[in-house]
C-alpha atoms as a PDB file:
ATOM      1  CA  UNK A   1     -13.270 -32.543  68.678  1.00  0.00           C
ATOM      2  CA  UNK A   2     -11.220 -29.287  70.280  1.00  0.00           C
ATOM      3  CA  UNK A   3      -8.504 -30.473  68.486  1.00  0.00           C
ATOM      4  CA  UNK A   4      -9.612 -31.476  65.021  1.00  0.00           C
ATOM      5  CA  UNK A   5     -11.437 -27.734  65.513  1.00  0.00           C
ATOM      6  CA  UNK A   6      -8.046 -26.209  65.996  1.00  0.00           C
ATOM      7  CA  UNK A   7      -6.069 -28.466  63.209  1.00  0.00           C
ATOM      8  CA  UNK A   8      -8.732 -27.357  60.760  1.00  0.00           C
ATOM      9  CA  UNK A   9      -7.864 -23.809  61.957  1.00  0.00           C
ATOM     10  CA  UNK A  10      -4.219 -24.323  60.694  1.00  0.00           C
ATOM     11  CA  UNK A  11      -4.833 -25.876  57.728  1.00  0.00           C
ATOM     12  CA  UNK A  12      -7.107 -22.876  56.708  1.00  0.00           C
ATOM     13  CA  UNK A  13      -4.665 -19.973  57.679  1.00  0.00           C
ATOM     14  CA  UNK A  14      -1.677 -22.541  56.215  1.00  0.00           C
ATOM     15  CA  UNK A  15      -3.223 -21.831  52.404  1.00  0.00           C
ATOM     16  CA  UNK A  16      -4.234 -18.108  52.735  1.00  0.00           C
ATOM     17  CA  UNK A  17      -0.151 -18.037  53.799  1.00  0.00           C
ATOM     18  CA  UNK A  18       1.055 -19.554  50.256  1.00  0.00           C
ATOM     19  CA  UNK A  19       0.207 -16.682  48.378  1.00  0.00           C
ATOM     20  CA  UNK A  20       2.504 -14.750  50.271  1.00  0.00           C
ATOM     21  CA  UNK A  21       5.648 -17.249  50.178  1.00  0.00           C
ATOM     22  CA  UNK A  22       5.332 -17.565  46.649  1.00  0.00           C
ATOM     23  CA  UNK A  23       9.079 -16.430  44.792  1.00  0.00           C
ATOM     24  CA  UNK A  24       7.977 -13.044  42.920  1.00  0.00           C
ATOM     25  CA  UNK A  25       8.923 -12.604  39.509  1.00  0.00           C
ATOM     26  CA  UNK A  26      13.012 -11.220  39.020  1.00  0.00           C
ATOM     27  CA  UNK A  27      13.661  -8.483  36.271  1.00  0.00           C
ATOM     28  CA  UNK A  28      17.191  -8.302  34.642  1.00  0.00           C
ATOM     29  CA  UNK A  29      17.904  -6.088  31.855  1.00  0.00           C
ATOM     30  CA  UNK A  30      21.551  -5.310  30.343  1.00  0.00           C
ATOM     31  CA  UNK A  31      22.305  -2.234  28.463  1.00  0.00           C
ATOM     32  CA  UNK A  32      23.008  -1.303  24.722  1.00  0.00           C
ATOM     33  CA  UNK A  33      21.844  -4.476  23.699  1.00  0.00           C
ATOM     34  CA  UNK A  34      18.416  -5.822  22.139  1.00  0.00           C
ATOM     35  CA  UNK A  35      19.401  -9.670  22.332  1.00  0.00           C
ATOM     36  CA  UNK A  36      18.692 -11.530  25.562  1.00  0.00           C
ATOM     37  CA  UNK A  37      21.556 -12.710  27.342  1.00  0.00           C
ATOM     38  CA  UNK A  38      22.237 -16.102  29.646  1.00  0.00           C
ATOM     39  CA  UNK A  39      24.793 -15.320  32.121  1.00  0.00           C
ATOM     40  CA  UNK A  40      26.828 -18.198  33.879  1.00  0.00           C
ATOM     41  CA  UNK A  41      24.521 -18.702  36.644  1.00  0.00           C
ATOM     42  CA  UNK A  42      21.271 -18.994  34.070  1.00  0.00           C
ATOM     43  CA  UNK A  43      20.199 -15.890  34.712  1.00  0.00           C
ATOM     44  CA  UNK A  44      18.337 -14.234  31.442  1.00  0.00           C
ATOM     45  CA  UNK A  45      19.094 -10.993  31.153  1.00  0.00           C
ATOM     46  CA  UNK A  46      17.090  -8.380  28.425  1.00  0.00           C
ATOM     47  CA  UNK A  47      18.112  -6.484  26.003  1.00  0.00           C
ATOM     48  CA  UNK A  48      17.745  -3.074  27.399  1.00  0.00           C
ATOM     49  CA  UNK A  49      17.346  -0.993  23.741  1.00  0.00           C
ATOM     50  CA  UNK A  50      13.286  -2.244  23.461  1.00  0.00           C
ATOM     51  CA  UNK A  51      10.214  -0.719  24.901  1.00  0.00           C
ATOM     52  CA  UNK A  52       7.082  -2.614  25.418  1.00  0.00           C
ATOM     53  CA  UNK A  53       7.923  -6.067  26.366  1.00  0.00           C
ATOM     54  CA  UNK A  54       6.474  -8.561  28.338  1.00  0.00           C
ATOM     55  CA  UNK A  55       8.833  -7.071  31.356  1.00  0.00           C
ATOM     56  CA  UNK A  56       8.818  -3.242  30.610  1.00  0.00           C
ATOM     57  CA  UNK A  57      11.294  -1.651  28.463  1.00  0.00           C
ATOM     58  CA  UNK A  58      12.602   2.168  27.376  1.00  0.00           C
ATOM     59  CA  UNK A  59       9.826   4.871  27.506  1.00  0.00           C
ATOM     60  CA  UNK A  60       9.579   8.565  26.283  1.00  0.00           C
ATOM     61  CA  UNK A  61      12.677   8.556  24.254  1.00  0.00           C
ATOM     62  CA  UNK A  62      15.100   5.388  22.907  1.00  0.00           C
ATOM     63  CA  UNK A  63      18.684   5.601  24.783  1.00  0.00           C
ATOM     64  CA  UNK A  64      21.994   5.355  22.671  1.00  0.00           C
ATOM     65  CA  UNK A  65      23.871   2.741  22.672  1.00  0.00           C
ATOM     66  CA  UNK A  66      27.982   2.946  23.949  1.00  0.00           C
ATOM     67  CA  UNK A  67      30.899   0.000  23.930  1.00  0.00           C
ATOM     68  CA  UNK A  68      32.919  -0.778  26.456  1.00  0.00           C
ATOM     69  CA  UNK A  69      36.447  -1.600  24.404  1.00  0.00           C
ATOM     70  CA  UNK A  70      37.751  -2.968  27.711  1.00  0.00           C
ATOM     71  CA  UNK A  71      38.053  -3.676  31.496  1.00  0.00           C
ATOM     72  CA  UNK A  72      40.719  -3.002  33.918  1.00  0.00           C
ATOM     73  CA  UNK A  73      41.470  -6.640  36.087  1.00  0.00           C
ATOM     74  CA  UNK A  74      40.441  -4.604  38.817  1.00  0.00           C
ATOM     75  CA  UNK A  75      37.404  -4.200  37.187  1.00  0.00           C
ATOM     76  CA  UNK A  76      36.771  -7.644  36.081  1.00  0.00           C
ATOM     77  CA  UNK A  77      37.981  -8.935  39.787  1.00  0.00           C
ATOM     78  CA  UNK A  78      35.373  -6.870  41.387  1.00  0.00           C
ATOM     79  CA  UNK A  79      32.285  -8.042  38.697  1.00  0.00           C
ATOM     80  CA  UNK A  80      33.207 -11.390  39.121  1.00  0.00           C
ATOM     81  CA  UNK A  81      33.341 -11.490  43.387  1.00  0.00           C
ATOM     82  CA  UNK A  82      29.850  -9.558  43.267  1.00  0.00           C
ATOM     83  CA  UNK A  83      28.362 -12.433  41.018  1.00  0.00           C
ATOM     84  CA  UNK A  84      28.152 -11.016  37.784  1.00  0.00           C
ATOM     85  CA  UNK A  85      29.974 -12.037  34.269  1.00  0.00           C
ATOM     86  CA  UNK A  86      31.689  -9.427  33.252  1.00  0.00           C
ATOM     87  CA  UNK A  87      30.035  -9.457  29.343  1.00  0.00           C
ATOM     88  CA  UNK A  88      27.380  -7.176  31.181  1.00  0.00           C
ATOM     89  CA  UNK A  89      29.669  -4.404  31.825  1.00  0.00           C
ATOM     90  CA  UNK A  90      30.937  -4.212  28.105  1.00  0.00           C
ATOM     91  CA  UNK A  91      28.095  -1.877  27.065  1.00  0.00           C
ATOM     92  CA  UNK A  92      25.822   0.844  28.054  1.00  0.00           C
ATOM     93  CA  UNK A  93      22.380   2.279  27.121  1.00  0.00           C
ATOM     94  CA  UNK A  94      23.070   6.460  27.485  1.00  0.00           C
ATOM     95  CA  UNK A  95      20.848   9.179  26.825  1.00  0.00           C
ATOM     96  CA  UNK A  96      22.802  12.931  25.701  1.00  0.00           C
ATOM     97  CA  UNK A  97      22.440  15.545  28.291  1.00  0.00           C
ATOM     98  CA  UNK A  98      19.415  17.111  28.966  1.00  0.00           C
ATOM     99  CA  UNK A  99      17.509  13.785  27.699  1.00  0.00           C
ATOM    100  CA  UNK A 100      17.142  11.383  30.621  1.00  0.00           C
ATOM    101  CA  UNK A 101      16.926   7.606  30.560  1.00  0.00           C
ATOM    102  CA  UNK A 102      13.713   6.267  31.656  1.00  0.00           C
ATOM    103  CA  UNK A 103      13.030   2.532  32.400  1.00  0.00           C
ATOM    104  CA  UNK A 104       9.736   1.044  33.356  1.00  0.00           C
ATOM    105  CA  UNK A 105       9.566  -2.913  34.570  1.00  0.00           C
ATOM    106  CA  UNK A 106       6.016  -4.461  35.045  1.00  0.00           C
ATOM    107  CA  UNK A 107       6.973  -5.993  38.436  1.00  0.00           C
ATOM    108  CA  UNK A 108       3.765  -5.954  40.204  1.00  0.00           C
ATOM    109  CA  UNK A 109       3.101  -4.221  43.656  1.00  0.00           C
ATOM    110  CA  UNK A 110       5.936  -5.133  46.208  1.00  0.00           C
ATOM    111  CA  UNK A 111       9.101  -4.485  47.952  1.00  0.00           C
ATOM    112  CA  UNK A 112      11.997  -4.895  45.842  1.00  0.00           C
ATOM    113  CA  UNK A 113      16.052  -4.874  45.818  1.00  0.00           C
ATOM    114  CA  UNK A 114      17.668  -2.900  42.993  1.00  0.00           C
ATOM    115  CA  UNK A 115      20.949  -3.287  41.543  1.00  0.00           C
ATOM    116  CA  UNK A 116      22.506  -0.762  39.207  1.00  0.00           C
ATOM    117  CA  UNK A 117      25.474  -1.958  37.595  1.00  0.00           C
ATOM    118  CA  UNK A 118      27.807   0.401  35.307  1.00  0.00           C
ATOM    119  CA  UNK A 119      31.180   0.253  33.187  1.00  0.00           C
ATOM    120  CA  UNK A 120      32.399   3.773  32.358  1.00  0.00           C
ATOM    121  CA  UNK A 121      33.689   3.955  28.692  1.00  0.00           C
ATOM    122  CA  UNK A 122      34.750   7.622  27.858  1.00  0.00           C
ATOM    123  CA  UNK A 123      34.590  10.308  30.718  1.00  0.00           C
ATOM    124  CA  UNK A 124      36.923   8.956  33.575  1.00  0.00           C
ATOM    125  CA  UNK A 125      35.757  10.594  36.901  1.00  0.00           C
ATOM    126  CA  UNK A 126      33.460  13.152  34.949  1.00  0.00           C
ATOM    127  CA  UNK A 127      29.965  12.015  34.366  1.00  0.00           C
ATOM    128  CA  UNK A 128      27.449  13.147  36.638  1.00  0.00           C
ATOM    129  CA  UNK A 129      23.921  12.206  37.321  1.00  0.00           C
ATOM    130  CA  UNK A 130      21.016  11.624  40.113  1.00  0.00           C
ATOM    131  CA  UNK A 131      19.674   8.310  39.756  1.00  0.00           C
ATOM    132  CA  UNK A 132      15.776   8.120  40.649  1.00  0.00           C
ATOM    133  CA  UNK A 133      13.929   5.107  41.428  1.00  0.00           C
ATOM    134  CA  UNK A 134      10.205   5.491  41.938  1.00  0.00           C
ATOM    135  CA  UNK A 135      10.637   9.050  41.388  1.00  0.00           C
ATOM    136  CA  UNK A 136      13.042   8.858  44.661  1.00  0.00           C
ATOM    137  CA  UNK A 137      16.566  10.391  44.506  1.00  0.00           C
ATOM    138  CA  UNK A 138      18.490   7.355  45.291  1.00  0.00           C
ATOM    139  CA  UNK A 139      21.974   8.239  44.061  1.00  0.00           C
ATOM    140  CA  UNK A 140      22.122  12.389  44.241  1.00  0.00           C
ATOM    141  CA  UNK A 141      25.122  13.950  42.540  1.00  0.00           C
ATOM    142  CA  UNK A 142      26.528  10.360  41.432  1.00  0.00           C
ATOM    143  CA  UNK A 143      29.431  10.540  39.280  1.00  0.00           C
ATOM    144  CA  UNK A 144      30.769   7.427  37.226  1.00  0.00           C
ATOM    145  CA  UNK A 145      34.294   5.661  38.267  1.00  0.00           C
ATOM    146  CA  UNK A 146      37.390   5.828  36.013  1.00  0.00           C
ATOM    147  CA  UNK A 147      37.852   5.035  32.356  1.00  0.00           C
ATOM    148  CA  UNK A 148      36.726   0.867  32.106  1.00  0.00           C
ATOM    149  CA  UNK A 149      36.429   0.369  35.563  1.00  0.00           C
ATOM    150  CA  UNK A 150      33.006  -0.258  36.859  1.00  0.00           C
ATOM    151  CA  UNK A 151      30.245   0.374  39.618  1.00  0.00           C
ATOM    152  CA  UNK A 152      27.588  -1.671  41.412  1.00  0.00           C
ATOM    153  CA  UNK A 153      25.362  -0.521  44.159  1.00  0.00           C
ATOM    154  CA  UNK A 154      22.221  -1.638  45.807  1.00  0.00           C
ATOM    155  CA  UNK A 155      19.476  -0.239  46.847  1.00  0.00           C
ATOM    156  CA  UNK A 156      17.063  -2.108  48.796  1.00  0.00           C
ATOM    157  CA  UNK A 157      13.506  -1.691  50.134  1.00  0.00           C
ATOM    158  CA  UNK A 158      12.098  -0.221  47.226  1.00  0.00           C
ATOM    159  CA  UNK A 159       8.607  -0.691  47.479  1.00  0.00           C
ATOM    160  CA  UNK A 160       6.207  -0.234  44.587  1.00  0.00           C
ATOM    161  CA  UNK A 161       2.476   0.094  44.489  1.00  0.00           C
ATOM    162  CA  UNK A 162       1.317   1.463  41.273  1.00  0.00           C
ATOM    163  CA  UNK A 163       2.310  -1.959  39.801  1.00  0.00           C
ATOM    164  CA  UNK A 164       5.378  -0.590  37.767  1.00  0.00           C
ATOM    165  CA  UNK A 165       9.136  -0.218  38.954  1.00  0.00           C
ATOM    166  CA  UNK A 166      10.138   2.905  37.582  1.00  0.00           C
ATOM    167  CA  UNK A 167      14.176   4.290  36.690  1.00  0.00           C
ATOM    168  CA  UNK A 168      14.834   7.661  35.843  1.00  0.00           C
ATOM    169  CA  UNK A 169      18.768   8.713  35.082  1.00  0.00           C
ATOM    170  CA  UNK A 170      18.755  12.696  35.009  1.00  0.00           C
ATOM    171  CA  UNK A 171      22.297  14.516  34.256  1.00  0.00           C
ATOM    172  CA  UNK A 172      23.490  17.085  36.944  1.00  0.00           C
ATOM    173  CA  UNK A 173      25.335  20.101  36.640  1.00  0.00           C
ATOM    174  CA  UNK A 174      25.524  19.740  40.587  1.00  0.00           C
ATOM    175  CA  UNK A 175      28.266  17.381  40.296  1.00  0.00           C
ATOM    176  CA  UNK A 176      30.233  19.683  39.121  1.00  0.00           C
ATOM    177  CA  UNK A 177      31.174  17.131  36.310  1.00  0.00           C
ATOM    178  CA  UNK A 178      31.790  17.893  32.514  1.00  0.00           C
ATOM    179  CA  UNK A 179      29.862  15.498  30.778  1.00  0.00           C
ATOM    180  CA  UNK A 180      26.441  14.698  32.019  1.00  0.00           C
ATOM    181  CA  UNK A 181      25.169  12.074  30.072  1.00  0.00           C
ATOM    182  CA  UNK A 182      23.300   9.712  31.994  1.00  0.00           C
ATOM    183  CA  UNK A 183      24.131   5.858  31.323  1.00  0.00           C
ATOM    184  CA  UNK A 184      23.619   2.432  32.753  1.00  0.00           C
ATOM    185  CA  UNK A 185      24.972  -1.093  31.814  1.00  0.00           C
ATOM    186  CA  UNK A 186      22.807  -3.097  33.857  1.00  0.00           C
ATOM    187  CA  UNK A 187      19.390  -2.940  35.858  1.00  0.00           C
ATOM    188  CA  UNK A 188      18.620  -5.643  38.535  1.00  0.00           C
ATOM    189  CA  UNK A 189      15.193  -6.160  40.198  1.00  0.00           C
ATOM    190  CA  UNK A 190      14.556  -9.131  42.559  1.00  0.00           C
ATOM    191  CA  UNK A 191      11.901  -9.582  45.738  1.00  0.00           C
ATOM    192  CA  UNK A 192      13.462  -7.818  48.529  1.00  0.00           C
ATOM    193  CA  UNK A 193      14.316 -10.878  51.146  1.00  0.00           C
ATOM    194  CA  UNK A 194      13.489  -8.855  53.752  1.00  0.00           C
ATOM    195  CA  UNK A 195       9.695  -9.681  52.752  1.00  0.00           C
ATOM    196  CA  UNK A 196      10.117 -13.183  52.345  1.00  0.00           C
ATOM    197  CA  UNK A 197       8.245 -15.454  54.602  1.00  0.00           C
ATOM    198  CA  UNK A 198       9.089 -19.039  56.049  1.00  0.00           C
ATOM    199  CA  UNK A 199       6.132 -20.799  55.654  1.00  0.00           C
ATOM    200  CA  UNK A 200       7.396 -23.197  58.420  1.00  0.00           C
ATOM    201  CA  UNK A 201       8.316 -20.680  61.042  1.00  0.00           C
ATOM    202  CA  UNK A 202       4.426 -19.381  60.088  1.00  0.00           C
ATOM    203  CA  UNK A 203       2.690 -22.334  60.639  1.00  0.00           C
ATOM    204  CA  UNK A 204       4.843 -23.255  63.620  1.00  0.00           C
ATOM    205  CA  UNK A 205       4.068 -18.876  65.044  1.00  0.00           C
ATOM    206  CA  UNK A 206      -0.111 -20.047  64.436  1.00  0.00           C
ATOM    207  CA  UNK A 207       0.482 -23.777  65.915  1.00  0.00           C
ATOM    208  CA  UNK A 208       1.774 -21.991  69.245  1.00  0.00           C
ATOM    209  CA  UNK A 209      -0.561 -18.877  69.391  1.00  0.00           C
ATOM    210  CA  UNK A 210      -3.838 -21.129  68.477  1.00  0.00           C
ATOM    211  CA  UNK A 211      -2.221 -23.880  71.724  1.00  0.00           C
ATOM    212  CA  UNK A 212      -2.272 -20.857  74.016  1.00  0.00           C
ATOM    213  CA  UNK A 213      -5.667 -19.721  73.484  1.00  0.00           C
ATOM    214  CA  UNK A 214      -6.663 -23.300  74.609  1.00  0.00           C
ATOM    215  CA  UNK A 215      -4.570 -23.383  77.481  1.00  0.00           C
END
């Protein structure tokens, strides 16, 4: 009887467990584009120039739009060894200095890993912006990399509670930097994996504590 009691026991705390091993949704946007694009690893990535979509969009103000006429191989070598086709660097969504660029993705309360991926097109060395996520100053005085060579940094643990992920791009005379119009190419969102539970390593934690309390 003890020990049908205790493999009801795990059974019970086995389903409350799902909801948190459950894959949370990923949020991919790439900029100066409305069209959605598939990338070579089936990743969907959307059009950054809408507002009000089923994942977010633009708010307070539309961003331009900017091309990327090319990419050094240096460039296209470093997209392509950090996982990402290099069609996502060819354009950006910009906003002219003192406008910002403000995202919002519906991604739910969580902890979440950010990507922000950019190709520079016109100001080699001389744009300058902070880059605030959740209204945090992730990237202080960042300035953009040389004409059509590209950036990608990570920032992980962002945690969100109000239920929105939010992206503000804010120029900077602090950079010291002539132009300061703020500009991205890509946004990446995905569960931060430092969150992520093994539901077998779980079970196996409440198999061993629930055997010790009968011991």
């Amino acid at each position: 009887m003890r020990s049908l009691s205790v493999l009801m026991a795990i059974v019970f705390l086995a389903l409350f467990a799902v909801p948190t091993v459950l894959p949370a949704e990923e949020f991919r946007v790439w900029g100066g584009k409305t069209d959605d694009f598939t990338d070579s690893q089936g990743r969907v990535w959307n059009g950054a120039q809408q507002t009000d979509q089923a994942w977010g969009g633009w708010i307070e103000k539309e961003p331009r739009i900017a091309e990327v006429q090319t990419l050094t191989a240096d460039a296209i070598a470093q997209a392509e060894a950090a996982g990402y086709d290099v069609e996502l660097f060819y354009a950006v969504s910009w906003a002219q200095f003192p406008d910002t660029v403000k995202y919002q993705f519906k991604t739910g309360n969580g902890v979440f890993d950010v990507t922000y991926l950019v190709g520079e097109h016109w100001s080699p060395n001389n744009r300058g912006y902070d880059i605030f996520i959740e209204a945090e100053n992730v990237e202080p005085l960042y300035v953009t990399p040389g004409n059509n060579e590209i950036d990608i940094k990570t920032y992980s643990g962002i945690e969100v509670s109000d239920g929105t992920l939010d992206f503000d791009f804010a120029g900077n005379a602090e950079t010291g930097a002539g132009d300061l119009n703020a500009m991205f190419s890509a946004l990446e969102v995905v569960p931060s994996v430092s969150t992520a539970v093994d539901p077998k390593a779980k079970l196996t934690t409440t198999w061993g504590s629930l055997k010790d309390s009968h011991q």
